[in-house]
N, C-alpha and C. Protein backbone atom coordinates (compact mmCIF):
# COMPACT_ATOMS: atom_id res chain seq x y z
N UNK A 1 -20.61 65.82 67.43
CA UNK A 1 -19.23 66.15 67.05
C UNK A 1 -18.37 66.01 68.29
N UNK A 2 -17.30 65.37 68.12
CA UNK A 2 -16.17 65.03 69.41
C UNK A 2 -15.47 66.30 69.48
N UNK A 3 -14.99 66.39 70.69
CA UNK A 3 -13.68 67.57 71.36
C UNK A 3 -12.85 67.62 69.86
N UNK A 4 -12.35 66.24 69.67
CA UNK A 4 -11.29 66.04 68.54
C UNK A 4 -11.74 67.17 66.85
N UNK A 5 -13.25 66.90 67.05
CA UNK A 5 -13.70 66.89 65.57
C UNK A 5 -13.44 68.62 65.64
N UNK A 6 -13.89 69.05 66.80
CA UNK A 6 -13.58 70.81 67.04
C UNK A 6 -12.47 71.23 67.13
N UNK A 7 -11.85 70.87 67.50
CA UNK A 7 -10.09 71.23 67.18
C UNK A 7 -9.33 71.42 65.98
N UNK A 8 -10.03 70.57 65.33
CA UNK A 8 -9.15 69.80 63.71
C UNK A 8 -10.49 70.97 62.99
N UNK A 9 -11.61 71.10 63.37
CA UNK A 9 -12.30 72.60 62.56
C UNK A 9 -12.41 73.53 62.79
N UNK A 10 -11.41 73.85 64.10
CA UNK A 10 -10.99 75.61 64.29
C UNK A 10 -10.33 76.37 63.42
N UNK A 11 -9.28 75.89 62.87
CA UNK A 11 -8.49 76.87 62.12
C UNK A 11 -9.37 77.52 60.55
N UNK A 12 -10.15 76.11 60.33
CA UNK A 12 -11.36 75.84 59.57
C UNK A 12 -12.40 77.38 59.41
N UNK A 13 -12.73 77.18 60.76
CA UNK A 13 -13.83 78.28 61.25
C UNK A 13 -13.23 79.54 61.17
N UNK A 14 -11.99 79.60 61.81
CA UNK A 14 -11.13 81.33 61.86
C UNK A 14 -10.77 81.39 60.44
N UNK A 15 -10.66 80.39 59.17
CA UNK A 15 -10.02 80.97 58.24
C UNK A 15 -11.50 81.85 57.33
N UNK A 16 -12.98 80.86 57.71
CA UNK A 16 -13.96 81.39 57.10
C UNK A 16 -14.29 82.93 57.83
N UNK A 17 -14.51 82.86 59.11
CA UNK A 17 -14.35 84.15 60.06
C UNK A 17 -13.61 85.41 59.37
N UNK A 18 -12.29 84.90 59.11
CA UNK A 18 -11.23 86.08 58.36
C UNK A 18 -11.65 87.02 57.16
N UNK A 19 -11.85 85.81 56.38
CA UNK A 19 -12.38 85.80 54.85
C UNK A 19 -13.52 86.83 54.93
N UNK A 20 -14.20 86.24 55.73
CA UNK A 20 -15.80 87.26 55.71
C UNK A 20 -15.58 88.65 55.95
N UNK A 21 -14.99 88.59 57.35
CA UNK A 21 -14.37 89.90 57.86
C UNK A 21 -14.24 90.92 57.06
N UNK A 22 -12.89 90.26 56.45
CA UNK A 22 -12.38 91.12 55.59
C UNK A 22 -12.77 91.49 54.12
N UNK A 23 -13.90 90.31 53.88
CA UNK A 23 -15.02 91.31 52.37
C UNK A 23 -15.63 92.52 53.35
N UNK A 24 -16.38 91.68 54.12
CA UNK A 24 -17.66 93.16 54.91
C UNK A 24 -16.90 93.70 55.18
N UNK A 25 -16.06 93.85 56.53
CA UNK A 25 -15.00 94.83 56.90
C UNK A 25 -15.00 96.45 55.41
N UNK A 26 -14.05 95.40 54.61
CA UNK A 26 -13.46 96.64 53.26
C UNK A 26 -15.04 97.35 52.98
N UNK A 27 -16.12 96.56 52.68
CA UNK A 27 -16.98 96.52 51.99
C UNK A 27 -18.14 97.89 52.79
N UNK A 28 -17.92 97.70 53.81
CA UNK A 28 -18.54 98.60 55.39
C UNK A 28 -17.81 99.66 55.22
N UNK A 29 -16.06 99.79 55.40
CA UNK A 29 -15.60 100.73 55.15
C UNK A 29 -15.44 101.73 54.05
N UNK A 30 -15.76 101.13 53.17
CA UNK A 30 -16.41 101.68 51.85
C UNK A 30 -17.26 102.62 51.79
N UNK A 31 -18.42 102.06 52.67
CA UNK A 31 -19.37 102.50 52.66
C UNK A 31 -19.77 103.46 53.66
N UNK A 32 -19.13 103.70 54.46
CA UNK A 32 -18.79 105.18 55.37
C UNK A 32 -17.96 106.00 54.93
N UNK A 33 -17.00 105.56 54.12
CA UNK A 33 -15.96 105.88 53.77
C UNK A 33 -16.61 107.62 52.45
N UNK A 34 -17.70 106.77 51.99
CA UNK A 34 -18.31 107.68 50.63
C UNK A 34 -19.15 108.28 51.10
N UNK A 35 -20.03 108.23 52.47
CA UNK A 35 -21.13 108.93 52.88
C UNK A 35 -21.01 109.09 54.07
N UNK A 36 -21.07 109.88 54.65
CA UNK A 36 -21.51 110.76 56.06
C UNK A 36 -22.75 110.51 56.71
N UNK A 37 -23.66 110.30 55.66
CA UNK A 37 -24.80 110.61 56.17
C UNK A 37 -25.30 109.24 56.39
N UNK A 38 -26.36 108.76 57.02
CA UNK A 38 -27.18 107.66 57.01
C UNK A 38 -28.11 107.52 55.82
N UNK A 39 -28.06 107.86 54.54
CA UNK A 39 -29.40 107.80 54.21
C UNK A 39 -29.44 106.16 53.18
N UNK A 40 -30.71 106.43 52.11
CA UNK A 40 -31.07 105.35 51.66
C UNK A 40 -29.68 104.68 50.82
N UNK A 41 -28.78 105.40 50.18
CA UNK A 41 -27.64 104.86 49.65
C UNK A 41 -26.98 104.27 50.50
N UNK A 42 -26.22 104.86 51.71
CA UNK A 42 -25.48 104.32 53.01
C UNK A 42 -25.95 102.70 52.77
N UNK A 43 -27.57 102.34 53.60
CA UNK A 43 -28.23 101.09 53.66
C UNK A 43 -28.30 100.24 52.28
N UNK A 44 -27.93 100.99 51.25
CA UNK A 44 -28.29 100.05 49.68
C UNK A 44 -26.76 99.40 49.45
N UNK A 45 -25.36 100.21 50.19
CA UNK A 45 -24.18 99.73 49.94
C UNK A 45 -23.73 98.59 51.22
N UNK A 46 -24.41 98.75 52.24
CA UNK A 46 -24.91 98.08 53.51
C UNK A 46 -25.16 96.60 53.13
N UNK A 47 -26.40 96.64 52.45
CA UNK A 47 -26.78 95.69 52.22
C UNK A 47 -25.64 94.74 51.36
N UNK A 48 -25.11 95.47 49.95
CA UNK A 48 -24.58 94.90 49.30
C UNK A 48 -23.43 94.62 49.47
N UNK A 49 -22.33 95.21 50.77
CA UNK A 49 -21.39 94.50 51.41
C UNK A 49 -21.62 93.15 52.29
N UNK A 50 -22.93 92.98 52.80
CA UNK A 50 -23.66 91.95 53.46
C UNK A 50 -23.35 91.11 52.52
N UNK A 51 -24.01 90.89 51.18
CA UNK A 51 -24.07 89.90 50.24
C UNK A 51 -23.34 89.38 49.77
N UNK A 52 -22.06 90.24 49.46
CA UNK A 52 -20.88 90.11 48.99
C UNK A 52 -20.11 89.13 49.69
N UNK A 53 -20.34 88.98 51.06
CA UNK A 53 -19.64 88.54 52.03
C UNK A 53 -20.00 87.44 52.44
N UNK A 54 -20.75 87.22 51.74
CA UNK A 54 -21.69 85.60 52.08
C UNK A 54 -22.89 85.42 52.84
N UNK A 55 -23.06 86.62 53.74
CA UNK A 55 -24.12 86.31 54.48
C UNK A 55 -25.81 85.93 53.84
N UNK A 56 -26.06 86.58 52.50
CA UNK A 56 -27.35 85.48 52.16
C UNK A 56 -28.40 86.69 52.21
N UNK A 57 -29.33 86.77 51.17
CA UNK A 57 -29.65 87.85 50.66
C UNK A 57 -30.89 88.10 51.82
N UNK A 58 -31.38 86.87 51.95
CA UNK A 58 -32.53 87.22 53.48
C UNK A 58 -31.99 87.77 54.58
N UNK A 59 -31.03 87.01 54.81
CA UNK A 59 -30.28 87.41 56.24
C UNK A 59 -29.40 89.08 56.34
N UNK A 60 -28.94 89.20 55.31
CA UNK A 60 -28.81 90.50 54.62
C UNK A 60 -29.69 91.55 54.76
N UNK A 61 -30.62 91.62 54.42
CA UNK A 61 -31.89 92.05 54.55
C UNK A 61 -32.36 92.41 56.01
N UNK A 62 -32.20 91.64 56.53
CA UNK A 62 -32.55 91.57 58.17
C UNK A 62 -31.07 92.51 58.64
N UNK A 63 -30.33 91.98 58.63
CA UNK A 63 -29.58 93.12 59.11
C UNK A 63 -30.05 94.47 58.73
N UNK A 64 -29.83 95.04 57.69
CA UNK A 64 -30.06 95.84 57.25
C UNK A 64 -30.93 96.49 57.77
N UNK A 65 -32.47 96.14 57.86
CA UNK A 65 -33.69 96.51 58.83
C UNK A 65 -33.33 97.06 59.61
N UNK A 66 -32.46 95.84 60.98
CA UNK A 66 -32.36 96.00 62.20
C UNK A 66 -31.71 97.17 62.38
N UNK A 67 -30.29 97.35 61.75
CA UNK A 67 -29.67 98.28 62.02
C UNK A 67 -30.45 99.90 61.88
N UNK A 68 -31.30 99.80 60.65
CA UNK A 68 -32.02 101.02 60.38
C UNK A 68 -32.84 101.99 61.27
N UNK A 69 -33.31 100.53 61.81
CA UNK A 69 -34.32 100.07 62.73
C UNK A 69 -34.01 101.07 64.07
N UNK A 70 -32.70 100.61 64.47
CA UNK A 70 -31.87 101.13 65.96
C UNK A 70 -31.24 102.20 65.65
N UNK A 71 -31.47 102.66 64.39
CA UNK A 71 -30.67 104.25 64.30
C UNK A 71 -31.22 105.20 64.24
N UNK A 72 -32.57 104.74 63.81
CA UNK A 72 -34.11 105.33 63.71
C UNK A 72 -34.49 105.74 65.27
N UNK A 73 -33.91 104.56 65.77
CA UNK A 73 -35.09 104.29 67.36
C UNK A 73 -34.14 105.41 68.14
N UNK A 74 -32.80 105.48 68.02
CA UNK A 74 -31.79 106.22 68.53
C UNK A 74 -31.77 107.69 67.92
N UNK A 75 -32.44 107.89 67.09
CA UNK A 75 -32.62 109.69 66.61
C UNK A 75 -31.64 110.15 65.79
N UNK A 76 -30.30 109.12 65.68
CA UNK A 76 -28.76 109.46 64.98
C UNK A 76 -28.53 109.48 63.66
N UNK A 77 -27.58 109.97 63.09
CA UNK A 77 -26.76 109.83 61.93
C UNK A 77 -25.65 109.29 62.01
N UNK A 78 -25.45 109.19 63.12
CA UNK A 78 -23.73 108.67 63.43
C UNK A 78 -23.66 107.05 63.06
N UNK A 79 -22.37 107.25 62.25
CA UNK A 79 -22.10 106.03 61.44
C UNK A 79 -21.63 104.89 62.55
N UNK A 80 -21.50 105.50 63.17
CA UNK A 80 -20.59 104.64 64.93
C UNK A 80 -21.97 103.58 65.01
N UNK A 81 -23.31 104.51 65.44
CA UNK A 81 -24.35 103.80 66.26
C UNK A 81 -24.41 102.90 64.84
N UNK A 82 -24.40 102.99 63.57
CA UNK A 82 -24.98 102.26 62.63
C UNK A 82 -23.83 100.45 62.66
N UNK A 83 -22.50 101.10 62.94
CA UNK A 83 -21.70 99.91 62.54
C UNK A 83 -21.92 98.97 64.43
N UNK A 84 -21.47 100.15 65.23
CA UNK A 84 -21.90 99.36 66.63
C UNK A 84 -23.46 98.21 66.49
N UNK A 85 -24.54 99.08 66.00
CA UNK A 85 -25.68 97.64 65.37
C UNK A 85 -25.93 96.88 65.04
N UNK A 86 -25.25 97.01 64.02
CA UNK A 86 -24.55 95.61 63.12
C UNK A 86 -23.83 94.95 63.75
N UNK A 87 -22.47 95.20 64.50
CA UNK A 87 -21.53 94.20 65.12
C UNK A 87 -22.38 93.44 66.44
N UNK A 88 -23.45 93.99 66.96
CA UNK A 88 -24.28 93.86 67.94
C UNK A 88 -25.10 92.35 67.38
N UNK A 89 -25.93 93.09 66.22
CA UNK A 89 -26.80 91.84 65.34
C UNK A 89 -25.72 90.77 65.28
N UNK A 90 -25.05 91.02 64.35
CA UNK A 90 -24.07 89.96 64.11
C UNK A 90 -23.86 89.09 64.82
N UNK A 91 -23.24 89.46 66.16
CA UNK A 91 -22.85 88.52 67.28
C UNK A 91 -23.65 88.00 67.71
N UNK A 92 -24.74 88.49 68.17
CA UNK A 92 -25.71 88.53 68.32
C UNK A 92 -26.38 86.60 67.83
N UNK A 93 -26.37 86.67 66.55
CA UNK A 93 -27.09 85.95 65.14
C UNK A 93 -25.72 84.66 65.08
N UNK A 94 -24.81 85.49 65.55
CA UNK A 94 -23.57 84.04 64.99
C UNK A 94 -23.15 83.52 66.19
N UNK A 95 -23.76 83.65 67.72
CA UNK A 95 -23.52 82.75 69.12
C UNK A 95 -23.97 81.69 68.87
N UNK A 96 -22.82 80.46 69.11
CA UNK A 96 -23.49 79.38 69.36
C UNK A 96 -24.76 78.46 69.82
N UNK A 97 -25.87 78.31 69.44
CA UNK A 97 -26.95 77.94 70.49
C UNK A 97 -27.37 76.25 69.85
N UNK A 98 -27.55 75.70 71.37
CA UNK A 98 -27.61 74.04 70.59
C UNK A 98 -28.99 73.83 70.32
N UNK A 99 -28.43 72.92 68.63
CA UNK A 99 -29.84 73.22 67.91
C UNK A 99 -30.45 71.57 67.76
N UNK A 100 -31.09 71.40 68.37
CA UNK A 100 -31.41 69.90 68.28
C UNK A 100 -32.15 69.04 66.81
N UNK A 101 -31.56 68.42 66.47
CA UNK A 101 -32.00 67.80 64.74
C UNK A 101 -32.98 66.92 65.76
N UNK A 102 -34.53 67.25 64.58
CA UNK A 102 -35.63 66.75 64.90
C UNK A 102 -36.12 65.89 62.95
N UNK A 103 -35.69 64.23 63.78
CA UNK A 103 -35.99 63.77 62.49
C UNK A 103 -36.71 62.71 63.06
N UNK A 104 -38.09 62.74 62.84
CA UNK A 104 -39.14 62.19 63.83
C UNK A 104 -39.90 61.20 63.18
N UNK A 105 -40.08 61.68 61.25
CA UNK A 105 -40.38 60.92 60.35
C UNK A 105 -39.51 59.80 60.11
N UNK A 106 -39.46 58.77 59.66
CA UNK A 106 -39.46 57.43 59.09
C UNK A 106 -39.58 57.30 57.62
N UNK A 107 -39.00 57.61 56.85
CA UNK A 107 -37.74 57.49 56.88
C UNK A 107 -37.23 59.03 56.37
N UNK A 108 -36.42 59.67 57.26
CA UNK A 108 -36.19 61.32 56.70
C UNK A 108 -35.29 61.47 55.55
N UNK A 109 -35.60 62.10 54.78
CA UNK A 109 -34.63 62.50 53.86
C UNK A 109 -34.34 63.74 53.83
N UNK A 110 -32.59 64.05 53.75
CA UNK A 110 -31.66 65.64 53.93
C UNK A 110 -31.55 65.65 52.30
N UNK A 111 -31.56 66.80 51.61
CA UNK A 111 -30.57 67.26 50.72
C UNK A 111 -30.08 67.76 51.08
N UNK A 112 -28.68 67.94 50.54
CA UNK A 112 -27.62 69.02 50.42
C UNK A 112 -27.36 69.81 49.58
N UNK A 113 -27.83 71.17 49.49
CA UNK A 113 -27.15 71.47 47.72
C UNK A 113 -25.92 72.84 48.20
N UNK A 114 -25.70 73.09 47.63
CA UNK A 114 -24.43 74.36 47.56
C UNK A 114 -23.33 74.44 46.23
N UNK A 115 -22.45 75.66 46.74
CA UNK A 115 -21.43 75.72 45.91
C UNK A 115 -20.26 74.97 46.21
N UNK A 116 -19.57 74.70 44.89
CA UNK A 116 -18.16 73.99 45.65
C UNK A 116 -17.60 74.79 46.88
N UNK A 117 -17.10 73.59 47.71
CA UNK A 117 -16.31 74.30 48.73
C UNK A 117 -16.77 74.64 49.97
N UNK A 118 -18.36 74.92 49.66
CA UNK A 118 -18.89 75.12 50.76
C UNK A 118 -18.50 74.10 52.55
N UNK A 119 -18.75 72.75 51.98
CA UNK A 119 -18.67 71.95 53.31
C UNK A 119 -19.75 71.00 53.42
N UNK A 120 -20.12 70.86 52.36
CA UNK A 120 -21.81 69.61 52.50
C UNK A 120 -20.78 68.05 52.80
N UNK A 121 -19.93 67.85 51.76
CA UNK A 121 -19.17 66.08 52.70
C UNK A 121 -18.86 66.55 53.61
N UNK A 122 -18.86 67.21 54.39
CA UNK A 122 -17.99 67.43 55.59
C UNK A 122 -18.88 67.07 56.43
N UNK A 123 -19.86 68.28 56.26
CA UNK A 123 -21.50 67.86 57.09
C UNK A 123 -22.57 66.99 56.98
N UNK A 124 -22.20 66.45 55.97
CA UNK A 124 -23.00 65.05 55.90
C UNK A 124 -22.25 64.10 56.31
N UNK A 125 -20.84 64.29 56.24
CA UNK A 125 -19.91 63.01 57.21
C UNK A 125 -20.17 63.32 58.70
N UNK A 126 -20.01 64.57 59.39
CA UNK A 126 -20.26 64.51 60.89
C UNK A 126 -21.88 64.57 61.38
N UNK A 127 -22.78 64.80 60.16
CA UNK A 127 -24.19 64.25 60.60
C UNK A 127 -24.57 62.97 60.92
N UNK A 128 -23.89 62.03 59.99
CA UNK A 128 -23.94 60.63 60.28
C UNK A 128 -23.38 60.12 60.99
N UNK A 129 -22.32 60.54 61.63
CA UNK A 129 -21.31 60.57 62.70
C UNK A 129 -22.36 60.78 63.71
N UNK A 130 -22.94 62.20 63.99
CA UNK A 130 -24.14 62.31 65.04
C UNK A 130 -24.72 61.41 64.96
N UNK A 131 -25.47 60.95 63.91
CA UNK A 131 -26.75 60.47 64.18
C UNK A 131 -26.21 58.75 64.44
N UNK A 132 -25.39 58.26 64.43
CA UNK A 132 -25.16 56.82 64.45
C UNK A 132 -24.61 57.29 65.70
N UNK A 133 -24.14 58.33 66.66
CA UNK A 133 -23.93 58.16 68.28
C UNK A 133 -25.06 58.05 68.53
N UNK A 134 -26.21 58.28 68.08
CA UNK A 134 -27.78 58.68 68.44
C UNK A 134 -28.66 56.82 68.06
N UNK A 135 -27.57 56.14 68.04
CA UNK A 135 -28.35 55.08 67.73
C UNK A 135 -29.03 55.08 66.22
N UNK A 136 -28.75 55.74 65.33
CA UNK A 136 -29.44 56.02 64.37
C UNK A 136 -28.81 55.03 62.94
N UNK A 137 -29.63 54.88 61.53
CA UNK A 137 -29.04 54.01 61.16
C UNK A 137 -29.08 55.06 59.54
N UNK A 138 -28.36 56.27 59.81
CA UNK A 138 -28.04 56.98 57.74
C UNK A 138 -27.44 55.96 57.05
N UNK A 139 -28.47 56.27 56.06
CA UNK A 139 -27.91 56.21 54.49
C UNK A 139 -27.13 57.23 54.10
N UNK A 140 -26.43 57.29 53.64
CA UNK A 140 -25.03 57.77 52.77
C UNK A 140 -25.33 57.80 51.73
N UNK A 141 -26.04 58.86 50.81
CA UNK A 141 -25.40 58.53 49.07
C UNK A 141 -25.59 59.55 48.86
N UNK A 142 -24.40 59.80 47.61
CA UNK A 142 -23.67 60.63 46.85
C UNK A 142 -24.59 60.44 45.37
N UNK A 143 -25.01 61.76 45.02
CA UNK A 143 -25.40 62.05 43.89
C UNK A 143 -24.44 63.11 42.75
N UNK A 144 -23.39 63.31 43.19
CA UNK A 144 -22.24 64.45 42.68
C UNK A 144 -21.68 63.63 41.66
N UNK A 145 -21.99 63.25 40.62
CA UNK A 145 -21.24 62.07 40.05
C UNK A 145 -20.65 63.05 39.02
N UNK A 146 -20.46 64.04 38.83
CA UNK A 146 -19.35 64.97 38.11
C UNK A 146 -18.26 65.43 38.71
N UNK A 147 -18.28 65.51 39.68
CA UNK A 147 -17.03 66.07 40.63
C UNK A 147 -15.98 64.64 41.10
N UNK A 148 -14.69 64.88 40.27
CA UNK A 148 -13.88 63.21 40.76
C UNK A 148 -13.85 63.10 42.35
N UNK A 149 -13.89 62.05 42.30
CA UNK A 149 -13.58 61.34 43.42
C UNK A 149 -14.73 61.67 44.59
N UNK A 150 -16.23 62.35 44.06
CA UNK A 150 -16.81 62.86 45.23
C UNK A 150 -17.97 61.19 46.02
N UNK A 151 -17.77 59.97 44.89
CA UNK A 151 -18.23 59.07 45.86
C UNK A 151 -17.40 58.25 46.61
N UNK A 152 -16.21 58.73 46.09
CA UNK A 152 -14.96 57.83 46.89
C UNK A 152 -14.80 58.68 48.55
N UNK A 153 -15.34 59.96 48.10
CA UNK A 153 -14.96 60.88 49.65
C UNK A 153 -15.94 60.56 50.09
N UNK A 154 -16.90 60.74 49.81
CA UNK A 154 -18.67 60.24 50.40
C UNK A 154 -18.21 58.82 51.22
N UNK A 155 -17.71 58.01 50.56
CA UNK A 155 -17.67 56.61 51.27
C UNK A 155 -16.70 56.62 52.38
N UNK A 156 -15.74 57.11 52.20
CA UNK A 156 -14.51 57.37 53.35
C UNK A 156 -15.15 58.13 54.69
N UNK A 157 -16.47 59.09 54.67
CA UNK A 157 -16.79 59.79 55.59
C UNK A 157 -18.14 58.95 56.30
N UNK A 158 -18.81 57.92 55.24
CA UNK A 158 -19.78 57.35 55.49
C UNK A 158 -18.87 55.89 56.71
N UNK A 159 -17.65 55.42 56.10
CA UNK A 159 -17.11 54.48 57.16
C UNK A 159 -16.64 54.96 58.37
N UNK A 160 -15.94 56.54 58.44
CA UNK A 160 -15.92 57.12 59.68
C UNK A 160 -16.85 57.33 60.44
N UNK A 161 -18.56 57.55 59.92
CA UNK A 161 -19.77 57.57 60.90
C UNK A 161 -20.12 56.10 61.22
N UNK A 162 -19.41 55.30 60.99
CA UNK A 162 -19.63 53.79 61.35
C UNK A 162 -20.86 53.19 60.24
């Protein structure tokens, strides 16, 4: 991905950032909001502000643990050490770290699946983008043949990866 390509997907990134925030955020505050205490309800509304928010029912889960985990290890009830944990994990889990695509087989094949909106043309346009700086030679094809115009966008992102 170019300097350019990160610029033009910042506002991108802060608008998904916001969005999330502000489900978990409400969803967290909720959930201190009704209980005092740490116990098994606290972690069951925990979890389900996690989910709500997109983070993904495994990854969800893992939070959840961790935090339990460090409130346990810390002797507390205090809702502070529980949300300080979480914002800890979090950051923690969402730092950048460069992840190197290992496609070693001949000939590899990606699916993509998701919900609308998610961002799969996007990331299958700047994968092929990668991988053709990489000397590499993707195939491009679009299997969305219900959604208009999704092989006309497929092709527009497949001529930008050269």
């Amino acid at each position: 991905m170019s300097g350019s390509d990160e610029v033009v997907n910042a506002p991108r990134r802060r608008a998904w950032w916001r969005r999330m925030s502000s489900r978990l955020g409400g969803g967290i505050r909720g959930a201190l909001r009704l209980r005092r205490t740490l116990d098994d309800a606290f972690y069951d509304e925990l979890l389900e502000a996690l989910i709500s928010a997109d983070c993904g029912v495994a990854m969800s889960e893992r939070l959840v643990a961790t935090v339990r985990g460090r409130v346990k290890a810390d002797r507390t009830s205090d809702s502070a050490v529980a949300m300080d944990a979480l914002r800890a994990e979090l950051l923690g889990r969402l730092q950048q770290r460069e992840r190197g695509l290992r496609l070693n087989a001949f000939p590899s094949v990606l699916l993509f699946v998701g919900v609308n909106g998610s961002g799969k043309t996007t990331t299958i346009g700047k994968l092929g983008y990668r991988l053709r700086a990489e000397d590499r030679r993707p195939l491009i094809a679009a299997a969305d043949t219900f959604r208009a115009a999704a092989i006309d966008q497929m092709r527009i992102w497949a001529d930008r990866a050269g």
